[in-house]
C-alpha atoms as a PDB file:
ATOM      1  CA  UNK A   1       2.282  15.442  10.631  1.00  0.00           C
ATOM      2  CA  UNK A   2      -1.733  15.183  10.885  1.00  0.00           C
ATOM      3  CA  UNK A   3      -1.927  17.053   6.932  1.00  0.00           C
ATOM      4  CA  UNK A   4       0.960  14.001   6.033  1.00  0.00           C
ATOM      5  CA  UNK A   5      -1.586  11.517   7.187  1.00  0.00           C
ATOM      6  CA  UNK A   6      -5.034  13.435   5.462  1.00  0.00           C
ATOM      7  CA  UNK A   7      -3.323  13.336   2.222  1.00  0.00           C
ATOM      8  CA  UNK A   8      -2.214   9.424   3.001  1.00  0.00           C
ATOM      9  CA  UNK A   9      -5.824   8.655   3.755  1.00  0.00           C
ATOM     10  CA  UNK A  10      -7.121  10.710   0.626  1.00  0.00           C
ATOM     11  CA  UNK A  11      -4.567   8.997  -2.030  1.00  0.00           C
ATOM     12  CA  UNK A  12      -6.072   5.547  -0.356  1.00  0.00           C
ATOM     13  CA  UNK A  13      -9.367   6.441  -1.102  1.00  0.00           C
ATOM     14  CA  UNK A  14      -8.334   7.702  -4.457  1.00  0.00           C
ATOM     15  CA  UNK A  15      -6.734   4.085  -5.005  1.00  0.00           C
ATOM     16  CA  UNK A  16      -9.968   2.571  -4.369  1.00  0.00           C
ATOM     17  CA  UNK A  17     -11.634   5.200  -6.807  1.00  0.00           C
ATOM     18  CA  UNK A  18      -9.399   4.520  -9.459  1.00  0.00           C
ATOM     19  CA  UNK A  19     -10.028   0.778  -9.055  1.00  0.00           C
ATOM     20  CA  UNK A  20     -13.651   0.860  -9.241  1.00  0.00           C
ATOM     21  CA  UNK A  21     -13.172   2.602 -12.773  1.00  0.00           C
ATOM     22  CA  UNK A  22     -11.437   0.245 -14.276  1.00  0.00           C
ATOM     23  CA  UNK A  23     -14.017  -1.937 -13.963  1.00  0.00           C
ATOM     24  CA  UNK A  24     -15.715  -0.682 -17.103  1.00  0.00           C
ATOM     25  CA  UNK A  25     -12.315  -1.494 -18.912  1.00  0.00           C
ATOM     26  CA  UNK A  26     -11.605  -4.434 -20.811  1.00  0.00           C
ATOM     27  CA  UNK A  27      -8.428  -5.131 -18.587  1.00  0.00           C
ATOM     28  CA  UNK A  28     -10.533  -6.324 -15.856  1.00  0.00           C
ATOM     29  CA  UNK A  29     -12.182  -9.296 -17.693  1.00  0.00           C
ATOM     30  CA  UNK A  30      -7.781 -10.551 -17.139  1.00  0.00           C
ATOM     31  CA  UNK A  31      -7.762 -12.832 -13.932  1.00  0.00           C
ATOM     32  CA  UNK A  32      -4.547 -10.756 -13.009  1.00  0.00           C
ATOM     33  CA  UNK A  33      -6.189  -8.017 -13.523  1.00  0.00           C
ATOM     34  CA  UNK A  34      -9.010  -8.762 -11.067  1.00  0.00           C
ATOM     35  CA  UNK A  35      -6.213 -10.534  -8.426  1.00  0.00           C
ATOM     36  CA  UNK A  36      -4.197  -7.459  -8.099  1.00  0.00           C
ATOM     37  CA  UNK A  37      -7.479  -5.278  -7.580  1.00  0.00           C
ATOM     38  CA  UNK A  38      -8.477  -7.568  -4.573  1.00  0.00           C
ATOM     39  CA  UNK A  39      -4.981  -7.466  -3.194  1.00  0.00           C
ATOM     40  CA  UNK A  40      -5.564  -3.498  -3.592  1.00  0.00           C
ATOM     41  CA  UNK A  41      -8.792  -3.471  -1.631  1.00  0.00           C
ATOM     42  CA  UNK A  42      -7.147  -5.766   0.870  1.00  0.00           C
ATOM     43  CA  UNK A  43      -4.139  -2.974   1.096  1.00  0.00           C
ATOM     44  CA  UNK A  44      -6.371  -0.144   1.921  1.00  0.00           C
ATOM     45  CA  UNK A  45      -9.066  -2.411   4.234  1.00  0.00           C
ATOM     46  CA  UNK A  46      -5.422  -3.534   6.309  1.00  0.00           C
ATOM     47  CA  UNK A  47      -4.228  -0.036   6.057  1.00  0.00           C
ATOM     48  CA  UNK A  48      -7.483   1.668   7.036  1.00  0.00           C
ATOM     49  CA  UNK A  49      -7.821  -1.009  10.251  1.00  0.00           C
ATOM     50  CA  UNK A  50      -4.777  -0.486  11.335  1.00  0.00           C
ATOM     51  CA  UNK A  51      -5.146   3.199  11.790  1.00  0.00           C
ATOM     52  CA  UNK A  52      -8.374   2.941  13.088  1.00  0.00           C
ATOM     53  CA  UNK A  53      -7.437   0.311  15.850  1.00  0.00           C
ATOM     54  CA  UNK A  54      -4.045   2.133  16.942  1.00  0.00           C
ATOM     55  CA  UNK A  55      -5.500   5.547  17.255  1.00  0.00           C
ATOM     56  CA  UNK A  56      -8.462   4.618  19.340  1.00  0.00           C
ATOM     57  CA  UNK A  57      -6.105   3.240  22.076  1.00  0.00           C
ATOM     58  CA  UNK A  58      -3.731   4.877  24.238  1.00  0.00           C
ATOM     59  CA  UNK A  59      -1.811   6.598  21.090  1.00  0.00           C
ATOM     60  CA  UNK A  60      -6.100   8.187  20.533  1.00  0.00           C
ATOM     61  CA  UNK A  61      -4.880  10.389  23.904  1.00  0.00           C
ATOM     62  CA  UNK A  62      -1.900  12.059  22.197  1.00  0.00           C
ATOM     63  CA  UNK A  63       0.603   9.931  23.976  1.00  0.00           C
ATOM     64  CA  UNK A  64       2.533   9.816  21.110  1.00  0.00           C
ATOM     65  CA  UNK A  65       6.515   9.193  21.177  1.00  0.00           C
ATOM     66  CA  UNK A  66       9.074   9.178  18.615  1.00  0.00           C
ATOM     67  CA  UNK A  67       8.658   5.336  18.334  1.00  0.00           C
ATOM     68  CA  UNK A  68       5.114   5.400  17.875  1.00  0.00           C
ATOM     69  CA  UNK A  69       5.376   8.130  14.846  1.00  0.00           C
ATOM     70  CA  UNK A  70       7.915   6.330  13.344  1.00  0.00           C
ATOM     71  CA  UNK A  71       6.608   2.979  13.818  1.00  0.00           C
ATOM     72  CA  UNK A  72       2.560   4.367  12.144  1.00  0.00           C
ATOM     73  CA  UNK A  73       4.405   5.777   9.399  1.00  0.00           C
ATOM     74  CA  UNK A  74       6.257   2.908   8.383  1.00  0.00           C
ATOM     75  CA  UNK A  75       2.970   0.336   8.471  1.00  0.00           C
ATOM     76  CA  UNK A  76       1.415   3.451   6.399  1.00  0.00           C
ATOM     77  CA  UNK A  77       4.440   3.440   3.871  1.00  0.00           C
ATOM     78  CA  UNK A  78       3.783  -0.573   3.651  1.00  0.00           C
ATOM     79  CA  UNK A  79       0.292  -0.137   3.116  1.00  0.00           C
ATOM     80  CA  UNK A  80       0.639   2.374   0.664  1.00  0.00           C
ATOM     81  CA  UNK A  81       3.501   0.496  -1.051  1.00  0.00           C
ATOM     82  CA  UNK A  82       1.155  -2.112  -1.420  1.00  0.00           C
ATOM     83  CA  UNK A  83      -1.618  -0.354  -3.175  1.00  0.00           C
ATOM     84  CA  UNK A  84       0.534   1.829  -5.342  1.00  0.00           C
ATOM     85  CA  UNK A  85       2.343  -1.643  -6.635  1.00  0.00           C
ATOM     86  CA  UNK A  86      -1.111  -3.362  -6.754  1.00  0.00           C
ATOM     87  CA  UNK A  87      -2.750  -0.280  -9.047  1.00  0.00           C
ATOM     88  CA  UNK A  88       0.543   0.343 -10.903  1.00  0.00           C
ATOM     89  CA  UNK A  89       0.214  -1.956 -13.960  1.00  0.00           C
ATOM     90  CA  UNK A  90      -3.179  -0.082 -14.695  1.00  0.00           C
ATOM     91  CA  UNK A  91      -1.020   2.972 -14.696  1.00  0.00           C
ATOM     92  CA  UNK A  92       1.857   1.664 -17.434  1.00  0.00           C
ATOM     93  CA  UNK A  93      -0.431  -0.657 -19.369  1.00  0.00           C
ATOM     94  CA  UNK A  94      -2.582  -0.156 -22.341  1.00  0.00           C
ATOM     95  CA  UNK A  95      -6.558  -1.310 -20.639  1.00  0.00           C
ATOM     96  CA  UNK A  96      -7.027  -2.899 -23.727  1.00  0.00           C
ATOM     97  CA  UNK A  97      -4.061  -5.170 -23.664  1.00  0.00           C
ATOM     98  CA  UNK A  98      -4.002  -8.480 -21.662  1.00  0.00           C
ATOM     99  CA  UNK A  99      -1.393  -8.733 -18.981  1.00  0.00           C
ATOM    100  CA  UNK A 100       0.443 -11.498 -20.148  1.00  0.00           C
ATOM    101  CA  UNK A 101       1.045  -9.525 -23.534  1.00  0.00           C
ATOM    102  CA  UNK A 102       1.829  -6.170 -21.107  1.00  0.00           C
ATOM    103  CA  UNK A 103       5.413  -4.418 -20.742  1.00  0.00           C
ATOM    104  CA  UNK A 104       6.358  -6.435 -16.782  1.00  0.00           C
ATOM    105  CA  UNK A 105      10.096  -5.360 -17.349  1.00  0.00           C
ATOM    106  CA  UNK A 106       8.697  -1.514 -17.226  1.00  0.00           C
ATOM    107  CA  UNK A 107       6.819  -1.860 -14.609  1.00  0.00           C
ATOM    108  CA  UNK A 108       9.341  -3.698 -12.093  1.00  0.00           C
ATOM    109  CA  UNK A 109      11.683  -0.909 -13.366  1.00  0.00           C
ATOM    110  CA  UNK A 110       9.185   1.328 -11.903  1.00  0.00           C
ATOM    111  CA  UNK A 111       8.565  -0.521  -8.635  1.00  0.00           C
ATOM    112  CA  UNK A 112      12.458  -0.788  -8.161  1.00  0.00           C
ATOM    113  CA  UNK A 113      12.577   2.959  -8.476  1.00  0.00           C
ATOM    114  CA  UNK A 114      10.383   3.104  -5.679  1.00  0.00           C
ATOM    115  CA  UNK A 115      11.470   0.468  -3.656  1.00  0.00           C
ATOM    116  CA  UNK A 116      14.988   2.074  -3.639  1.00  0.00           C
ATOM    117  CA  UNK A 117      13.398   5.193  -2.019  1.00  0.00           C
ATOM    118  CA  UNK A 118      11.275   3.527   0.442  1.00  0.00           C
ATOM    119  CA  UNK A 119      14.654   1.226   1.258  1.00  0.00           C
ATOM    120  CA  UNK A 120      17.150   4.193   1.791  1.00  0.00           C
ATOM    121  CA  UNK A 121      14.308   6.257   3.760  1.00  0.00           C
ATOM    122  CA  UNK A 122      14.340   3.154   6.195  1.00  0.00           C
ATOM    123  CA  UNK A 123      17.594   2.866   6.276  1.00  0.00           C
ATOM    124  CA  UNK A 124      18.038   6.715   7.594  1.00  0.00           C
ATOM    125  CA  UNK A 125      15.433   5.845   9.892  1.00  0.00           C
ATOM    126  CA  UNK A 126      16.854   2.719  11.409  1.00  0.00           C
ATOM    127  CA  UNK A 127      20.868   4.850  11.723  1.00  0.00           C
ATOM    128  CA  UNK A 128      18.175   7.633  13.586  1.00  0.00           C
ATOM    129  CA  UNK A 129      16.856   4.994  15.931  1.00  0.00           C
ATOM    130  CA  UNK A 130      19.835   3.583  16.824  1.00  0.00           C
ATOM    131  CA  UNK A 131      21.356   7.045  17.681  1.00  0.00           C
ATOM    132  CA  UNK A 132      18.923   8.516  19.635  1.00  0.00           C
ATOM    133  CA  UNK A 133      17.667   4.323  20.981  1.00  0.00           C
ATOM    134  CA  UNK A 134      14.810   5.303  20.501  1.00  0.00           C
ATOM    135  CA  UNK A 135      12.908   2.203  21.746  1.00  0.00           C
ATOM    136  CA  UNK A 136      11.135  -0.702  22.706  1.00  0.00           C
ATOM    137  CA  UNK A 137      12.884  -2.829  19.394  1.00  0.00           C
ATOM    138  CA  UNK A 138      16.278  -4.027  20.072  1.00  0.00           C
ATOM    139  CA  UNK A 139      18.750  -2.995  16.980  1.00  0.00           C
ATOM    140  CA  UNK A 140      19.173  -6.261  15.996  1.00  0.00           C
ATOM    141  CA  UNK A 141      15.334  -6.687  15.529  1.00  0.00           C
ATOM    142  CA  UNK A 142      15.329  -3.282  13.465  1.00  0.00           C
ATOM    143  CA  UNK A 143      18.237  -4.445  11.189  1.00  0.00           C
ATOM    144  CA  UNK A 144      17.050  -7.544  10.559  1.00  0.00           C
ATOM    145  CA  UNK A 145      13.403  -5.983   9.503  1.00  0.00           C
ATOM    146  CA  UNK A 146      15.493  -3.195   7.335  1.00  0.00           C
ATOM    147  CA  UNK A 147      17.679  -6.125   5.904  1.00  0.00           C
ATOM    148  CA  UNK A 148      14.720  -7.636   5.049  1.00  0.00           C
ATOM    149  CA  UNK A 149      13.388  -4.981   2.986  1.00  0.00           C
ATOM    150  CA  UNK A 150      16.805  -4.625   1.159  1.00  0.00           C
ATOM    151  CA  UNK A 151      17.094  -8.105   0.443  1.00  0.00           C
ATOM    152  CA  UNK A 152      13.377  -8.256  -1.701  1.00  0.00           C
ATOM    153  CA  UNK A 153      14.214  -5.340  -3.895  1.00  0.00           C
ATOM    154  CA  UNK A 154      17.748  -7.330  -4.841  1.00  0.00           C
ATOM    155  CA  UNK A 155      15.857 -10.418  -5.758  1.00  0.00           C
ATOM    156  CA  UNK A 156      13.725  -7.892  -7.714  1.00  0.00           C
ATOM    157  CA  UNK A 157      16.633  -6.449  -9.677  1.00  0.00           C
ATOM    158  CA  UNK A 158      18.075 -10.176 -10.042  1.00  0.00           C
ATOM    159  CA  UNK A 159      14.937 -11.091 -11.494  1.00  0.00           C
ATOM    160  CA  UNK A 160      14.787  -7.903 -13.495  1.00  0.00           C
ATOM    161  CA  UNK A 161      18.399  -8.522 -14.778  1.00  0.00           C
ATOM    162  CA  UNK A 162      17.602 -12.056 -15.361  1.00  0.00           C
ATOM    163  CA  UNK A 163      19.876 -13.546 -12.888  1.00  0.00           C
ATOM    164  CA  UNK A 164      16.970 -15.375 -11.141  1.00  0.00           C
ATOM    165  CA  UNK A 165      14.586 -17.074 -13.457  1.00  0.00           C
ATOM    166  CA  UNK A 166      11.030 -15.713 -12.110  1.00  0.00           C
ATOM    167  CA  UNK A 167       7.803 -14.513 -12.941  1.00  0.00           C
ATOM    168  CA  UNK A 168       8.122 -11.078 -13.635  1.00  0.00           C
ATOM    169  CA  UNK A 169       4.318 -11.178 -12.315  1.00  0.00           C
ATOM    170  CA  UNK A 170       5.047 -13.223  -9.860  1.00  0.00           C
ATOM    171  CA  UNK A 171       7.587 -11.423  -8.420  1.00  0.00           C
ATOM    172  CA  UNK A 172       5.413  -8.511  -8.491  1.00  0.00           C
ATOM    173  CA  UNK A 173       2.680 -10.516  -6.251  1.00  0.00           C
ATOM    174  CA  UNK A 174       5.738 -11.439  -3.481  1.00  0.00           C
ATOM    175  CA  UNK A 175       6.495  -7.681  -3.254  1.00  0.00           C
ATOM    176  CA  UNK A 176       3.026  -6.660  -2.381  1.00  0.00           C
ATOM    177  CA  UNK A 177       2.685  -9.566   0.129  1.00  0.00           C
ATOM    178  CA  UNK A 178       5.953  -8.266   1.211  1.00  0.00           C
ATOM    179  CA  UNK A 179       4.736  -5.028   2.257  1.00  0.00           C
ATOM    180  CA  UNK A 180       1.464  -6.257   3.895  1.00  0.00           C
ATOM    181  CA  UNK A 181       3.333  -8.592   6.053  1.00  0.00           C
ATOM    182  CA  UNK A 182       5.185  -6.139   6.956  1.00  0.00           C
ATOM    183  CA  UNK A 183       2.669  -3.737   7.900  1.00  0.00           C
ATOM    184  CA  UNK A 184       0.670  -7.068  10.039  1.00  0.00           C
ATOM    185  CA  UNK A 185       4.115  -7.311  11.528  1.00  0.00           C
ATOM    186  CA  UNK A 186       4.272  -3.270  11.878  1.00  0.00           C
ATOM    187  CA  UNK A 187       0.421  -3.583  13.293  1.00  0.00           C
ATOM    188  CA  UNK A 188       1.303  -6.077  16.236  1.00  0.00           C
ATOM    189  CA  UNK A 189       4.004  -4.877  17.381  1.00  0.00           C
ATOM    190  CA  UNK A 190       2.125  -1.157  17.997  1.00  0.00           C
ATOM    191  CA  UNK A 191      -0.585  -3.427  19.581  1.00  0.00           C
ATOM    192  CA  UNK A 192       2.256  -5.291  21.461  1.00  0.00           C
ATOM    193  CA  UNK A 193       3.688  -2.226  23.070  1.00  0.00           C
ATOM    194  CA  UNK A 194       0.486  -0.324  23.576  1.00  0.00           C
ATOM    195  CA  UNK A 195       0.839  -0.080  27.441  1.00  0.00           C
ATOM    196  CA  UNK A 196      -2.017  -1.277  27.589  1.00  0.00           C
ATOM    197  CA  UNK A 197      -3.125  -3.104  30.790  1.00  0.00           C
ATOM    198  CA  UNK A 198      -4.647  -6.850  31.112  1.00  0.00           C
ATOM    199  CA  UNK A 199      -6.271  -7.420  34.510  1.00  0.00           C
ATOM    200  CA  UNK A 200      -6.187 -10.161  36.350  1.00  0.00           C
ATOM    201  CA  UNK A 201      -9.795 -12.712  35.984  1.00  0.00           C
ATOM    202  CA  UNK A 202      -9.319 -13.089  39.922  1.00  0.00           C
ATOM    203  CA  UNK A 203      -9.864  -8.797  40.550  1.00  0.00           C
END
């Protein structure tokens, strides 16, 4: 599990790498260029956080359950989501061509593929949870949160197949806010059920 999260942390910092050089490119003189990089940066900042605060707490003293795992992995699958969607387009389209000129149809193609990975890998994970009840979550909290998911990456498709008129690049920019609310949602609710002790002003 600890070499899974190295190689999370290293394609992060990669992320950030490969947004820094495209910089030089012509593609970043496009405003949606230049949004989607900052959304990136915010993606790995969040991500980066997030790890930081959670394993300096309780979870730092390898009091790990199967709750906790599960729970860091999915606000690192969010984060990640995030960046990959955020750095994608740089990926698929010529740097020399201005977004609104750019192939969006290809790339939500590509972020649905994706999506519909992430989506069925939660999905196992939420039938796993409710097997074993695994924890502090009721099921209906965990279903809703997996519905959730499910129900973004239809609207994507509808939008894709032109049964909802959208933005393809705006539809791209709810996805990756998607994902980091989700992994601020993720985020408090490892911070929620820490086990971590308030005292009292009055001792």
């Amino acid at each position: 599990m600890k070499h899974i999260y190295t190689l999370v942390c290293l394609f992060l910092l990669s992320g950030v790498a490969n947004a820094d050089s495209v910089m030089s490119t012509l593609l970043f003189s496009d405003p949606a260029a230049r949004f989607l990089l900052t959304l990136a940066e915010v993606s790995v900042a969040m991500t980066a956080f997030s790890g930081i605060a959670i394993v300096i707490g309780r979870r730092g003293s390898n009091k790990w359950t199967e709750f906790d795992v599960m729970r860091f992995t999915t606000l690192t699958v969010n984060g990640v989501m995030a960046v990959v969607l955020c750095l994608l387009p740089f990926l698929l389209f010529d740097p020399d061509t201005q977004f609104l000129e750019a192939d969006w149809e290809m790339l939500l193609i590509c972020a649905g593929v994706l999506g519909l990975i992430e989506v069925q890998w939660r999905v196992r994970k939420l039938f796993h949870s409710i097997k074993v009840n695994l924890g502090a979550d009721s099921n209906w909290t965990s279903m809703i949160y997996v519905g959730s998911d499910v129900v973004i990456y239809i609207v994507l498709f509808c939008v894709l197949f032109n049964f909802i008129e959208l933005l393809e690049f705006r539809m791209l920019t709810y996805l990756i806010m998607y994902h980091l609310a989700s992994a601020i949602y993720i985020f408090l609710r490892m911070i929620r059920h820490a086990g971590i002790e308030v005292a009292d002003s009055a001792n």
